[in-house]
Each structure stands twice: as C-alpha cells, then as structure tokens.
C-alpha atoms as a PDB file:
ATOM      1  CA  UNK A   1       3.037 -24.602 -19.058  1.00  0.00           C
ATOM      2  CA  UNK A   2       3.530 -23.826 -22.402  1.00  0.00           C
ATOM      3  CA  UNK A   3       6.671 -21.994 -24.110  1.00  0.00           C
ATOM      4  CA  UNK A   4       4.422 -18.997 -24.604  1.00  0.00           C
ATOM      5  CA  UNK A   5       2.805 -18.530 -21.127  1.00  0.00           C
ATOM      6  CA  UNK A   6       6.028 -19.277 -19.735  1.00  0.00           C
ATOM      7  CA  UNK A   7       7.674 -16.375 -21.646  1.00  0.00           C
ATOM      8  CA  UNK A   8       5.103 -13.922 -21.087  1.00  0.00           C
ATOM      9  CA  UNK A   9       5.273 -15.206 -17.027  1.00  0.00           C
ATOM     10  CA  UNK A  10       9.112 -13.673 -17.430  1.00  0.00           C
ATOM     11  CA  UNK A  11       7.890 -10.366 -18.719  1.00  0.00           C
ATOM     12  CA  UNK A  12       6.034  -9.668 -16.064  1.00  0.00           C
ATOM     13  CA  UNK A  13       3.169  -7.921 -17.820  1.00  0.00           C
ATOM     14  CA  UNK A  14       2.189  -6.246 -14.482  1.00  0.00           C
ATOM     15  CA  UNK A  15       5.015  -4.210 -14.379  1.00  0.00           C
ATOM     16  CA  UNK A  16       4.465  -2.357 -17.432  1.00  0.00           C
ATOM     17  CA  UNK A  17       1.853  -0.056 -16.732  1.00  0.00           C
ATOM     18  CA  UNK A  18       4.494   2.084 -14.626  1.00  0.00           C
ATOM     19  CA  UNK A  19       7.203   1.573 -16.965  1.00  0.00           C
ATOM     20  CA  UNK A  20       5.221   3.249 -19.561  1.00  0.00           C
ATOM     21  CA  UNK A  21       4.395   6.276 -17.065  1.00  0.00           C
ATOM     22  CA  UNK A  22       7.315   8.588 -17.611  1.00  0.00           C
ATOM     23  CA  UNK A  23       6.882   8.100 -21.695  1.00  0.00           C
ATOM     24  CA  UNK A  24       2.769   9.508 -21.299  1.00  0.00           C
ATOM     25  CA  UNK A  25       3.993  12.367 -18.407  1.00  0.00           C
ATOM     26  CA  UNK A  26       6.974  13.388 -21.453  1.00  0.00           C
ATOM     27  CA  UNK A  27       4.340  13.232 -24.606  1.00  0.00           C
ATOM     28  CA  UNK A  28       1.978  15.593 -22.509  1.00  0.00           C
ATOM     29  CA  UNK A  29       4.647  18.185 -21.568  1.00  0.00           C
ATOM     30  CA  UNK A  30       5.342  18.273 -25.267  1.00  0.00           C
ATOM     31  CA  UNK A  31       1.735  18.280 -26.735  1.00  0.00           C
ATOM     32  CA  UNK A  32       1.550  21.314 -23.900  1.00  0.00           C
ATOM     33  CA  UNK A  33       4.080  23.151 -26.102  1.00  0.00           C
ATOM     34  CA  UNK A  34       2.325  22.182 -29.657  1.00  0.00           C
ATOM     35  CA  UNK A  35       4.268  19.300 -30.494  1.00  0.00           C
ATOM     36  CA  UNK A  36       2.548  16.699 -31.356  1.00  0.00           C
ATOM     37  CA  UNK A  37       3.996  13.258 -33.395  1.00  0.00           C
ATOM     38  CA  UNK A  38       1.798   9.593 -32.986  1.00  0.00           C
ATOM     39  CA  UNK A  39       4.516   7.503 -34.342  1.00  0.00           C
ATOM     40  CA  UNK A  40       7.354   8.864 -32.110  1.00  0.00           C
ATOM     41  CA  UNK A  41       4.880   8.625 -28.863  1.00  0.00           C
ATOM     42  CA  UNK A  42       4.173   4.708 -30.126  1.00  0.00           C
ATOM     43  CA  UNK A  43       7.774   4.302 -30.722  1.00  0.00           C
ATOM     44  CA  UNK A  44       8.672   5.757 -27.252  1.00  0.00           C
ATOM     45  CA  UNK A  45       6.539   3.243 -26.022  1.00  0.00           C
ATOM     46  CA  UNK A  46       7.603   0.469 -27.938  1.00  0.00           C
ATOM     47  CA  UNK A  47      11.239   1.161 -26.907  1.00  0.00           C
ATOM     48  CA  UNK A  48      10.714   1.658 -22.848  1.00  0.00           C
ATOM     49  CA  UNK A  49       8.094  -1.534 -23.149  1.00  0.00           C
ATOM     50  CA  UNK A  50      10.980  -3.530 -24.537  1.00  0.00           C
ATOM     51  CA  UNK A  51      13.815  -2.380 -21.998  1.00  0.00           C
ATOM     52  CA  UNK A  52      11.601  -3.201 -18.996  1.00  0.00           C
ATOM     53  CA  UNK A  53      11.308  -6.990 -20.251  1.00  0.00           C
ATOM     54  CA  UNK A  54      14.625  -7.075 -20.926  1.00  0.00           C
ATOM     55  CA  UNK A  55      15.119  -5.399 -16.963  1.00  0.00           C
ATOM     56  CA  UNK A  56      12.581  -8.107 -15.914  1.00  0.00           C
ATOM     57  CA  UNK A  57      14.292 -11.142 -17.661  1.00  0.00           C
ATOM     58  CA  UNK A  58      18.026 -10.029 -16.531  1.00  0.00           C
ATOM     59  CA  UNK A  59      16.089 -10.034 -12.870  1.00  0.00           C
ATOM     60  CA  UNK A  60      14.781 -13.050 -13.312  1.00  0.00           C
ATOM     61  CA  UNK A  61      18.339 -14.681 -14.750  1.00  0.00           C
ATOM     62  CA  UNK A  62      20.518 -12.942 -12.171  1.00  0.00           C
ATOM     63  CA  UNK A  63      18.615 -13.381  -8.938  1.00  0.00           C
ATOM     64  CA  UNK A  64      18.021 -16.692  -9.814  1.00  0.00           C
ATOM     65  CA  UNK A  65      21.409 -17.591 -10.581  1.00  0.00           C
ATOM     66  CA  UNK A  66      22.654 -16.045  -7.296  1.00  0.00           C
ATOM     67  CA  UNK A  67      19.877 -17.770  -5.820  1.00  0.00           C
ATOM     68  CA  UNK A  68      18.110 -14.794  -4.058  1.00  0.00           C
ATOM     69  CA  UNK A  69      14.814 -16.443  -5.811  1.00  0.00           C
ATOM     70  CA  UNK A  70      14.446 -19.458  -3.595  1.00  0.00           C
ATOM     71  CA  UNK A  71      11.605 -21.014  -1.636  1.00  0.00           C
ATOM     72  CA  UNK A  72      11.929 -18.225   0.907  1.00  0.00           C
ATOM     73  CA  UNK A  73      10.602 -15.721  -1.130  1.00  0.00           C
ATOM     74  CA  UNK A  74       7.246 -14.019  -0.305  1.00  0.00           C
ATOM     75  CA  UNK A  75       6.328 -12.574  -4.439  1.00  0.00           C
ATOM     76  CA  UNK A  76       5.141 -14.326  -7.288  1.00  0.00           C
ATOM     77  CA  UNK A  77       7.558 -17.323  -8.106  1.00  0.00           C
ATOM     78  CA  UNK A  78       9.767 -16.210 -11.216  1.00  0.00           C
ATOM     79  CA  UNK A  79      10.616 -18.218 -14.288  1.00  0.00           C
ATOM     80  CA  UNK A  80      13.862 -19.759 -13.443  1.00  0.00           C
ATOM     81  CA  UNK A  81      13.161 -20.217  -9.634  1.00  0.00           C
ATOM     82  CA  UNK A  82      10.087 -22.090 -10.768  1.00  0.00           C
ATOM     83  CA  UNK A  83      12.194 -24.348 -13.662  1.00  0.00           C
ATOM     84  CA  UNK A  84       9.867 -23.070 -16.456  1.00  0.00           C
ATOM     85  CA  UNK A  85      12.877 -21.646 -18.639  1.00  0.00           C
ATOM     86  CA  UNK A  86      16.421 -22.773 -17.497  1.00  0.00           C
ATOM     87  CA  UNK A  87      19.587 -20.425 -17.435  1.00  0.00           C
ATOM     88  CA  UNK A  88      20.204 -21.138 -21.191  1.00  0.00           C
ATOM     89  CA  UNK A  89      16.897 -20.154 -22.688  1.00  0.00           C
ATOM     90  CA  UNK A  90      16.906 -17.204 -20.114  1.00  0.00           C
ATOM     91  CA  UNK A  91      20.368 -16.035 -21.384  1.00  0.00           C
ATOM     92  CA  UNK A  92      18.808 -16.204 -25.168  1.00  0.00           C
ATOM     93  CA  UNK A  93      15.910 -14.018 -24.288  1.00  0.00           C
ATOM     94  CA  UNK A  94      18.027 -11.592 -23.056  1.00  0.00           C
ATOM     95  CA  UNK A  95      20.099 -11.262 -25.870  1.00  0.00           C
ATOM     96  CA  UNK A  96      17.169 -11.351 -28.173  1.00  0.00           C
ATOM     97  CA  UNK A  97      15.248  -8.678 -26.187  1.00  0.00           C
ATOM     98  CA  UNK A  98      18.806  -6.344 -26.484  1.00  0.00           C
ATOM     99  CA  UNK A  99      18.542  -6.988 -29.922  1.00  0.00           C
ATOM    100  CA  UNK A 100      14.927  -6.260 -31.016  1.00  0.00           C
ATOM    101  CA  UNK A 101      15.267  -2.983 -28.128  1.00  0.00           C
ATOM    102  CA  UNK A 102      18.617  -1.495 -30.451  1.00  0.00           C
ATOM    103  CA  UNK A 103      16.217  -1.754 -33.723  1.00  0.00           C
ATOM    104  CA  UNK A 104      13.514   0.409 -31.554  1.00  0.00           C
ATOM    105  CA  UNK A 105      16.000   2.783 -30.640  1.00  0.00           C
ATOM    106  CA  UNK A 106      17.363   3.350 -34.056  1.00  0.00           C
ATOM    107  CA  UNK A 107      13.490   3.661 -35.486  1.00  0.00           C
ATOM    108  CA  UNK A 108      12.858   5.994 -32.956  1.00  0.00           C
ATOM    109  CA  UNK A 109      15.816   8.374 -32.607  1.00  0.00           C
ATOM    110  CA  UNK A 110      15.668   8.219 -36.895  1.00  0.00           C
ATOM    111  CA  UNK A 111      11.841   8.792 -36.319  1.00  0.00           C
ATOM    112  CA  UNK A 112      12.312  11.761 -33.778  1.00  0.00           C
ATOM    113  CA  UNK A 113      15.708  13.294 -35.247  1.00  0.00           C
ATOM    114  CA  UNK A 114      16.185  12.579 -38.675  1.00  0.00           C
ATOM    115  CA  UNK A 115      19.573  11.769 -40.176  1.00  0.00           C
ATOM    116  CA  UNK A 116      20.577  15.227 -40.347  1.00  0.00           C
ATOM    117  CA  UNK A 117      20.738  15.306 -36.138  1.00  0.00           C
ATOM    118  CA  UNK A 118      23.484  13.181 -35.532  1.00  0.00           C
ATOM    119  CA  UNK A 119      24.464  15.051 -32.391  1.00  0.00           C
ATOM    120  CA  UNK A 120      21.256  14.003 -30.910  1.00  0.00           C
ATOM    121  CA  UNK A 121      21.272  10.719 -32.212  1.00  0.00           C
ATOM    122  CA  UNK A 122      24.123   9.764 -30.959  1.00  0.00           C
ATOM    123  CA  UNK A 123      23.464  11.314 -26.917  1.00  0.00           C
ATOM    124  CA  UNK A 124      20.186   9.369 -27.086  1.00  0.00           C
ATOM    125  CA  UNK A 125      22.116   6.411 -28.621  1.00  0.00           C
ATOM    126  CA  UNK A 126      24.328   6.520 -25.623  1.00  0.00           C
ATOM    127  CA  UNK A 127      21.111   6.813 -23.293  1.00  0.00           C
ATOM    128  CA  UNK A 128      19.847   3.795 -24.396  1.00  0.00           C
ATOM    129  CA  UNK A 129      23.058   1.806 -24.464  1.00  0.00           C
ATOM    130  CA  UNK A 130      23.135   3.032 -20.581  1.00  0.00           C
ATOM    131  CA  UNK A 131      19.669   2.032 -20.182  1.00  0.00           C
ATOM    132  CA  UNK A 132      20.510  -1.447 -21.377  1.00  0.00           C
ATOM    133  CA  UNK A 133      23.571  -1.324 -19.549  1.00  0.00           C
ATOM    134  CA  UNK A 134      20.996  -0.437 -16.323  1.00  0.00           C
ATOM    135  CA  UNK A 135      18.641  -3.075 -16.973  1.00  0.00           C
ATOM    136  CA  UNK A 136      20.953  -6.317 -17.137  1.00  0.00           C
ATOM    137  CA  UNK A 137      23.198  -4.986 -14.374  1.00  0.00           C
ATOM    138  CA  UNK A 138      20.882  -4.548 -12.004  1.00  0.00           C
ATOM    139  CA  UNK A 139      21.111  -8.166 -10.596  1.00  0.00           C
ATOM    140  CA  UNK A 140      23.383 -10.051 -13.266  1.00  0.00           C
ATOM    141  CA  UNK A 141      27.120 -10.051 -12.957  1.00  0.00           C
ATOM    142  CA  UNK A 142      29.735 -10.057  -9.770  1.00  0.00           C
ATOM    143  CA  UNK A 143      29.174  -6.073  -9.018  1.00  0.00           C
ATOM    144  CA  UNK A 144      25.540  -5.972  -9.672  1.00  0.00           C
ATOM    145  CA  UNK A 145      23.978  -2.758  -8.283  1.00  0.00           C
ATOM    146  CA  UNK A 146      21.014  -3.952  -7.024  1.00  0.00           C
ATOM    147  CA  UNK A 147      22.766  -5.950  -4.312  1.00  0.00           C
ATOM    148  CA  UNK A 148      24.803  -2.819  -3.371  1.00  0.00           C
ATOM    149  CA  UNK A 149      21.625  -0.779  -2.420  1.00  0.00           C
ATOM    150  CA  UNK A 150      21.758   1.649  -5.712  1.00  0.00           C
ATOM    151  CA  UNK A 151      18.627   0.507  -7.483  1.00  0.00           C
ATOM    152  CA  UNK A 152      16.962   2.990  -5.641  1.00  0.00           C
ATOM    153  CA  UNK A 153      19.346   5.334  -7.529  1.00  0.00           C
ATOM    154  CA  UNK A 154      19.063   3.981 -10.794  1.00  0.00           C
ATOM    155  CA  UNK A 155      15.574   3.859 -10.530  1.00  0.00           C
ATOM    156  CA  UNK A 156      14.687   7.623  -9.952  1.00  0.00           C
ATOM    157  CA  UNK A 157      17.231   8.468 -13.337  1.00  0.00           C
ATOM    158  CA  UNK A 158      15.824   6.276 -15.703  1.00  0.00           C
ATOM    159  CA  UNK A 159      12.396   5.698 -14.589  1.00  0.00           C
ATOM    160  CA  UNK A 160      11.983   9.419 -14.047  1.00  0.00           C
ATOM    161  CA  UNK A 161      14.688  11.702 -15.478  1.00  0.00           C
ATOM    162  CA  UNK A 162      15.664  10.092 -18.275  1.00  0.00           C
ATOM    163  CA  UNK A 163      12.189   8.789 -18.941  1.00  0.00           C
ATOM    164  CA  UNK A 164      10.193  12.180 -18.563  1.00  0.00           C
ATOM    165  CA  UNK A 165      13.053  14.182 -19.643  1.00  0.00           C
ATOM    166  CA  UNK A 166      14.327  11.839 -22.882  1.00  0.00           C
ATOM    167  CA  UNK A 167      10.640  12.112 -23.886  1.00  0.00           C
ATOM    168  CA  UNK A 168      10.394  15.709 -24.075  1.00  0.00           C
ATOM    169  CA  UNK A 169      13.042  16.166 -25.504  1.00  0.00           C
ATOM    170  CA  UNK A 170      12.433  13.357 -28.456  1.00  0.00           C
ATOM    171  CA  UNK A 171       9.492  15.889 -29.507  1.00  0.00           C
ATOM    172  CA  UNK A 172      10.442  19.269 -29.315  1.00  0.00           C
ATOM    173  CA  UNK A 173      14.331  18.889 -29.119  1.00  0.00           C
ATOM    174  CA  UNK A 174      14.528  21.403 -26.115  1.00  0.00           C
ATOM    175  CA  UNK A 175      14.388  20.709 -22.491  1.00  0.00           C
ATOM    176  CA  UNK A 176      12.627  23.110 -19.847  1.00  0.00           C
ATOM    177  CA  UNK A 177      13.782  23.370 -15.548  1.00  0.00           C
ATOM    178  CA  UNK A 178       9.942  22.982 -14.804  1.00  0.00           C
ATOM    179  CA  UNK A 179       9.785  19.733 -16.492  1.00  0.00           C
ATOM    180  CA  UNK A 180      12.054  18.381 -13.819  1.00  0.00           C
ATOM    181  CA  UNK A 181       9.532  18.957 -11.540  1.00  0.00           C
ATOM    182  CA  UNK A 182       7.060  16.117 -13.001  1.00  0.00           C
ATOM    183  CA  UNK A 183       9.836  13.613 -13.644  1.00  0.00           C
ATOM    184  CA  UNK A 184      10.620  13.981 -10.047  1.00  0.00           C
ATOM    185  CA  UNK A 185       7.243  13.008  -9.623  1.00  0.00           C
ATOM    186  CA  UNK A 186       7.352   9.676 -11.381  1.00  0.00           C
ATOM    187  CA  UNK A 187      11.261   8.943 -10.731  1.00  0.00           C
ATOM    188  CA  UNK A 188      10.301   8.977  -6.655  1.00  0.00           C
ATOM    189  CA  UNK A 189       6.812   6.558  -7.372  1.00  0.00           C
ATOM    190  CA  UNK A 190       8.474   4.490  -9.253  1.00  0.00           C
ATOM    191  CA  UNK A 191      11.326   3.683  -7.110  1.00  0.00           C
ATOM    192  CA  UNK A 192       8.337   3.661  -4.021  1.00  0.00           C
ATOM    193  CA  UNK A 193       7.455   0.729  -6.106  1.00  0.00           C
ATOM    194  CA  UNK A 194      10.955  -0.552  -5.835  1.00  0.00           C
ATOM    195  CA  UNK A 195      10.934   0.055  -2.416  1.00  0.00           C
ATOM    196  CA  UNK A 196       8.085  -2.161  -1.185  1.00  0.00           C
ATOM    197  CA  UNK A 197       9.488  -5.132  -3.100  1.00  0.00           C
ATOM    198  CA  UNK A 198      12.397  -4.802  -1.004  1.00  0.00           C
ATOM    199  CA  UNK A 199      10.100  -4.549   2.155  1.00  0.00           C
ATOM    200  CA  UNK A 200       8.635  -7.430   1.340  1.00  0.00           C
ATOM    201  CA  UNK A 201      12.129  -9.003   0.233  1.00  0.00           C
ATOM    202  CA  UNK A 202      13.420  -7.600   3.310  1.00  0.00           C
ATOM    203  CA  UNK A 203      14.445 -10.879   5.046  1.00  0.00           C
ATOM    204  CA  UNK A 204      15.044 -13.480   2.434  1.00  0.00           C
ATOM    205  CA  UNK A 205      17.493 -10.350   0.743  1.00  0.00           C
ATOM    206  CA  UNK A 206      19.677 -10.686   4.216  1.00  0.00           C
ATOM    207  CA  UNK A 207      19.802 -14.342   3.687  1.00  0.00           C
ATOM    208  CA  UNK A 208      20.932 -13.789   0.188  1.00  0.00           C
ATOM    209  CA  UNK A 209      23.038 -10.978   1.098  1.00  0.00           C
ATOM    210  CA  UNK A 210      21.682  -8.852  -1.419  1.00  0.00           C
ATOM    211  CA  UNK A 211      22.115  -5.993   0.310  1.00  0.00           C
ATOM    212  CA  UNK A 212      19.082  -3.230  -0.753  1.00  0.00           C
ATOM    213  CA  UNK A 213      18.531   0.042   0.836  1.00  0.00           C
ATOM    214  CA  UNK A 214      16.151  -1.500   2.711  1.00  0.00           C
ATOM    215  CA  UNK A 215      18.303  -4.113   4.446  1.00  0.00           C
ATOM    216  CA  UNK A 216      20.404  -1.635   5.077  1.00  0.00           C
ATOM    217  CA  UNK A 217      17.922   0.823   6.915  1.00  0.00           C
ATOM    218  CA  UNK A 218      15.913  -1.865   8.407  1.00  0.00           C
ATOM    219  CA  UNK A 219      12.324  -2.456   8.544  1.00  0.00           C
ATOM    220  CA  UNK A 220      11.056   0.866  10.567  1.00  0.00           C
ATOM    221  CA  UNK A 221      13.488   3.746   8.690  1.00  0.00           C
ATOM    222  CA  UNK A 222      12.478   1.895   5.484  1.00  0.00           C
ATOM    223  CA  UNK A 223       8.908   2.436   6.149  1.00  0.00           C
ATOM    224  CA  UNK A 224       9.627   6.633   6.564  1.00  0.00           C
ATOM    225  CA  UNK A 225      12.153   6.392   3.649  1.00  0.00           C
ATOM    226  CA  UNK A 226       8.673   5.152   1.275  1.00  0.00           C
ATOM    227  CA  UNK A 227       6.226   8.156   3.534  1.00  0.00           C
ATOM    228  CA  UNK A 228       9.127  10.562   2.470  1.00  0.00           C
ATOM    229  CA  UNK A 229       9.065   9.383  -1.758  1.00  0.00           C
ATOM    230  CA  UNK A 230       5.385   9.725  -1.574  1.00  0.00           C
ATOM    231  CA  UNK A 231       5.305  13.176  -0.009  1.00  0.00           C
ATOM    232  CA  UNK A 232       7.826  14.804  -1.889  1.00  0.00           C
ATOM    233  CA  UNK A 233       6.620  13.369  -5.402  1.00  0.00           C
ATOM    234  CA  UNK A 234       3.083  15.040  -4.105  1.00  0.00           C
ATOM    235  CA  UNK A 235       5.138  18.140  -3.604  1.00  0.00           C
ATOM    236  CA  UNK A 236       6.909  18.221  -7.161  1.00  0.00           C
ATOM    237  CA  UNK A 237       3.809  17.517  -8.997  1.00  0.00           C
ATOM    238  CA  UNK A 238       2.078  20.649  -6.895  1.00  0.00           C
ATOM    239  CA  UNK A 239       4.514  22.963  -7.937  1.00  0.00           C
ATOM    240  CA  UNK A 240       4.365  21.873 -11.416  1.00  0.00           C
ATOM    241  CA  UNK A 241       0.738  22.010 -11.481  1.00  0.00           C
ATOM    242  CA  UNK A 242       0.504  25.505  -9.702  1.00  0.00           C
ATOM    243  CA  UNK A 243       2.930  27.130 -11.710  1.00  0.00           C
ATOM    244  CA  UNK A 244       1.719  25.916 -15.018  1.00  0.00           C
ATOM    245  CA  UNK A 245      -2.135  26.672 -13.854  1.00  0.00           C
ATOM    246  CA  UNK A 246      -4.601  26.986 -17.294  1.00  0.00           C
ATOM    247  CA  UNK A 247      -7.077  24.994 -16.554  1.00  0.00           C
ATOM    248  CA  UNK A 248      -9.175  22.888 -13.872  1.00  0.00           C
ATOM    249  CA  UNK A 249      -8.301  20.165 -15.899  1.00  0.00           C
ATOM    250  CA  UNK A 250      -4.308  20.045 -15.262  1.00  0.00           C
ATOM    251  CA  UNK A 251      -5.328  19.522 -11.767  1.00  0.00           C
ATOM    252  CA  UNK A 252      -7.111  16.010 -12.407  1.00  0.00           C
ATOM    253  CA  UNK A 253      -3.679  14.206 -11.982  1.00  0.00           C
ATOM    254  CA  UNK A 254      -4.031  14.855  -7.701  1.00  0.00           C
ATOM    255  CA  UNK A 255      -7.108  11.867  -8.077  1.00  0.00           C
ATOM    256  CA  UNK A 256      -4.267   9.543  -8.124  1.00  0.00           C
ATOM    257  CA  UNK A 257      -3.040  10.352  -4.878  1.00  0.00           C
ATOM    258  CA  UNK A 258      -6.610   9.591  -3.472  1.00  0.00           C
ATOM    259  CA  UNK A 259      -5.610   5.357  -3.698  1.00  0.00           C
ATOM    260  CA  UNK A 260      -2.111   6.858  -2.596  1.00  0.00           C
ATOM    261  CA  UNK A 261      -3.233   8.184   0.072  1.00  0.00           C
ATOM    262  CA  UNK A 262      -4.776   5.223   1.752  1.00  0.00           C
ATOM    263  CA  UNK A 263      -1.912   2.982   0.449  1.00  0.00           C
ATOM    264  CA  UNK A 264       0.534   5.393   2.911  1.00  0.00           C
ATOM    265  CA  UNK A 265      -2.230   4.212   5.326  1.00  0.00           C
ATOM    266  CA  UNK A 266      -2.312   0.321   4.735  1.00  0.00           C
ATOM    267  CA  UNK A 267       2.119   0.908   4.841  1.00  0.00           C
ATOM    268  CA  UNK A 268       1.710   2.296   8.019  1.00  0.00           C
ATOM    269  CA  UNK A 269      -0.286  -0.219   9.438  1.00  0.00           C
ATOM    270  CA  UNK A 270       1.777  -3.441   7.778  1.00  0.00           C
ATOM    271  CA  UNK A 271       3.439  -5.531  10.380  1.00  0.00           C
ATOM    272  CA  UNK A 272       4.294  -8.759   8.665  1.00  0.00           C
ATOM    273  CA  UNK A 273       6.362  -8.219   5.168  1.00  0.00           C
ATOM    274  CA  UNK A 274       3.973 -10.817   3.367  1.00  0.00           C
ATOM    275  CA  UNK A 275       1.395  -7.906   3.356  1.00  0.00           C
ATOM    276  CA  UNK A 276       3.518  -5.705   1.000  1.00  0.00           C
ATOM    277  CA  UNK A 277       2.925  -7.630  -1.966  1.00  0.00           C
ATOM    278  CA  UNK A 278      -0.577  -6.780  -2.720  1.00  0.00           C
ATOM    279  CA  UNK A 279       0.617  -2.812  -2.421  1.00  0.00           C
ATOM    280  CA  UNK A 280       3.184  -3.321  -5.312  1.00  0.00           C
ATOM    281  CA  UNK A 281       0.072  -3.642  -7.678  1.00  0.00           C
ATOM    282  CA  UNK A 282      -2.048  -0.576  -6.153  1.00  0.00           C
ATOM    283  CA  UNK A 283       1.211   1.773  -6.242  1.00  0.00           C
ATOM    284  CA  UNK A 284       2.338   0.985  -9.742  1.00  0.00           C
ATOM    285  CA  UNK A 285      -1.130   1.343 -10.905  1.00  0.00           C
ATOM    286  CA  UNK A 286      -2.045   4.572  -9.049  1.00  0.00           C
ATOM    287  CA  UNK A 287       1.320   5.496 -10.435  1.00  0.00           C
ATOM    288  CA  UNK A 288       0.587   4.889 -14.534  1.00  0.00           C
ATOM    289  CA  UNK A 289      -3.237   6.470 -13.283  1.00  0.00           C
ATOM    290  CA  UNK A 290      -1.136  10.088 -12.497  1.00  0.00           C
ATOM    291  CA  UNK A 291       0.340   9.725 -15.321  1.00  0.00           C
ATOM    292  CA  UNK A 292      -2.695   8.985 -17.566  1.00  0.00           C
ATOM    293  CA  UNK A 293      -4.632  11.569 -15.860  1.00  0.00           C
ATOM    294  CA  UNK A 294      -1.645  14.066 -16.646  1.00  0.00           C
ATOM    295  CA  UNK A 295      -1.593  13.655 -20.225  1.00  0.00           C
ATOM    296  CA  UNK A 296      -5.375  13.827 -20.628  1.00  0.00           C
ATOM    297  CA  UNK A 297      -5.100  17.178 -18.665  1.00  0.00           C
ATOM    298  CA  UNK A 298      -2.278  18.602 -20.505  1.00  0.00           C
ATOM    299  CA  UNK A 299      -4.036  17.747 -23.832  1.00  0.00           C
ATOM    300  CA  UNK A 300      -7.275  19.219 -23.347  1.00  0.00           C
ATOM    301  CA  UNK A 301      -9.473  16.366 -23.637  1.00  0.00           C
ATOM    302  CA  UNK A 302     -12.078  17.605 -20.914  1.00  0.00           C
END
C-alpha cells in the first residue's frame, strides 16, 4: 500500500460525514437569525474535519499500542494493527495533525471574532485546546477515558454541545436555550454511533479490558441504552421543530429518522455482534442526512 492510501486508511474518511453534522445543524440556526458568513462556515469545517483525524489517528495509535486492535476484532483492520504505519510515523501524524488543527483555529476564531474580541478568542481558544485534549485522550495515555466508559460522555459535549453550540455562537456571538434542543439531537446520534462500535467491540473490549459503557451494561441493557439515544434525540429535534414552526420545510429533517427507524429495527433483531458493523455506516449517515436536511430547511432553499 502506498504512503498515501495508507494515510488516508488512518483518517478514516467514513467517519467524517457525522463529524461535520453539528458544524451544518450550528450554520443553519444562525442563517435562521440572518447571519450569514461562507468563509467562517468553511473554516468551521475545516477545523472539526481536522480534529476528527487527529481523534481517529490518536485511536488508531492508542488502541493499538494497548493492543485492543488485535486479530479479535470484528471492524475494519486499522493502520497500526495492520503494520501499514508503525508507532513512530503514527506519533508524527498526530503531532502534525495538532499542528495544522491550532492554525485552523486561529484562522477561524480571527475569521469569526476579529482581534478586537479577545474575550471570545480566548474561551474558544480554550475549547479547542479541550477538544484536542478530547481527541488524543480518548484511548492514548495510562488514564485514557475511553477505557473508563466516558466516551459516551465526551461524545454528547463535543460532538453535540460544543459542536452545535460553538457554531452558533462563531456567527452571531449570542447563544439561545432552544438551540440546545438540536445539539441534543446530534450529541445523542452521534454517541449512538459510538455506541454500536462498542456493541460490536463488546467482547474483544473485555479481553482488552477496555472497559466501555457497554461492557459495563452488557449486551441486552446496551441494546435499550442505544433505543433510549434514538428516542430522545427524536424528541429534542420535535420540540425544536414545533416550537420554531415557519414553514413545511423545517420539518424535512424527520426523513432521516425514516432509515432510523428501521435501523432501531435491524438493532433489535441483531444477535451476533459481527452484525453491528454494517449499522455504524447507516447511523452516521442518516445522522449527517438530519443534519443536511436541517440546514436546507432552515435556509429556505425549498
């Protein structure tokens, strides 16, 4: 394999259509209130792109290292299990990815803020520096809290919260209650998309003693735990949507839950772990489809 393919195997391109959800759900809650700014929503982009390949190579590096990624493993082989980077160029891309993510951030925050908001500048400066802090830690390092069963946790802040909420707020520098109701929404998909990785993890993570929510409810409660994310993200968005009625068109976002809806199905049914795998693409896809819909129906393009 060449160096290229092999880097671009470590990003895991899949999993950036959901990272990118809470950054489109946050530019249409703005463009809802009349603020509108391209370069700040490419930026945004940019910046949350970059963490999540620096989340996925710090994955990569630290459950390899530990060796949680071993031949037991049910997902896609990852890029130090499979020997196509070792620990040292691994370690490199990490540091490079930190790097090229902390120019983002400063383009961005200079982009959204100016120099004459340092207040701002700095709180988002310390988001992102905890966002980092959240994407290396999750499996590198002695007290890595991913084996102590709070990625769920750190999941629903960053991936919803902070995401939805950070986004918002990078437009119209004001923050609103019913926007939490939307990055509720995304926070509790996303970490559903967390959550069957670790069902299908769920036995090779008890060898490794990385100890997930999931080996820690077992198989069956896990299973409700994911019925309970999707119902109550449903929920949130309903609210949202009800209570900020205009058109027929801010409803269009419920189409996701269509492919939701018959992945709850296929979850229910699921025996053997194996079969979670193929539901990790659906979810994360039906989850970045919500949030496209979203921002097409908070924008007024139909």
């Amino acid at each position: 394999m060449s160096s290229f393919r092999a880097w671009l195997s470590a990003a895991r391109l899949r999993t950036l259509p959901l990272s990118v959800s809470g950054i489109l759900v946050g530019t249409a809650l703005a463009n809802f209130h009349g603020y509108h700014n391209t370069t700040v929503l490419i930026l945004a982009l940019l910046t949350t792109i970059g963490f999540q390949i620096t989340s996925n190579f710090a994955n990569d590096y630290g459950d390899g290292v530990k060796g949680t990624d071993n031949e037991d493993r049910i997902g896609p082989a990852r890029a130090l299990q499979s020997g196509i980077l070792d620990r040292r160029q691994l370690k490199k891309g990490i540091i490079y990815s930190i790097v090229i993510n902390l120019v983002l951030v400063m383009a961005l925050l200079y982009t959204a803020f100016g120099i004459e908001n340092l207040n701002y500048i700095f709180v988002f400066m310390a988001l992102g520096a905890a966002s980092l802090w959240a994407a290396v830690r999750y499996t590198v390092g002695e007290g890595a809290y991913g084996y102590k069963g709070l990625g769920d946790v750190f999941v629903f802040i960053f991936f919803g919260l902070v995401a939805v909420l950070g986004t918002l707020f990078l437009f119209t520098s004001f923050l609103e209650y019913k926007a939490v109701f939307p990055a509720i929404t995304i926070g509790l998909l996303s970490t559903a998309v967390l959550n069957l990785n670790n069902l299908r993890d769920l036995e090779s993570d008890k060898r490794a003693k990385k100890n997930t929510l999931i080996v820690k409810l077992g198989l069956k409660n896990g299973k409700v735990y994911h019925y309970l994310l999707l119902i109550i993200s449903f929920v949130s968005l309903f609210y949202f949507v009800f209570t900020e009625y205009n058109s027929w068109s801010n409803a269009i976002c419920f189409l996701a839950y269509l492919p939701i809806l018959l992945h709850f199905r296929t979850v229910y049914s699921i025996k053997d772990p194996v079969l979670f795998d193929p539901e990790l693409k659906k979810l994360a896809l039906s989850t970045f489809l919500l949030a496209l819909l979203f921002y097409i129906g908070y924008n007024n393009f139909l």
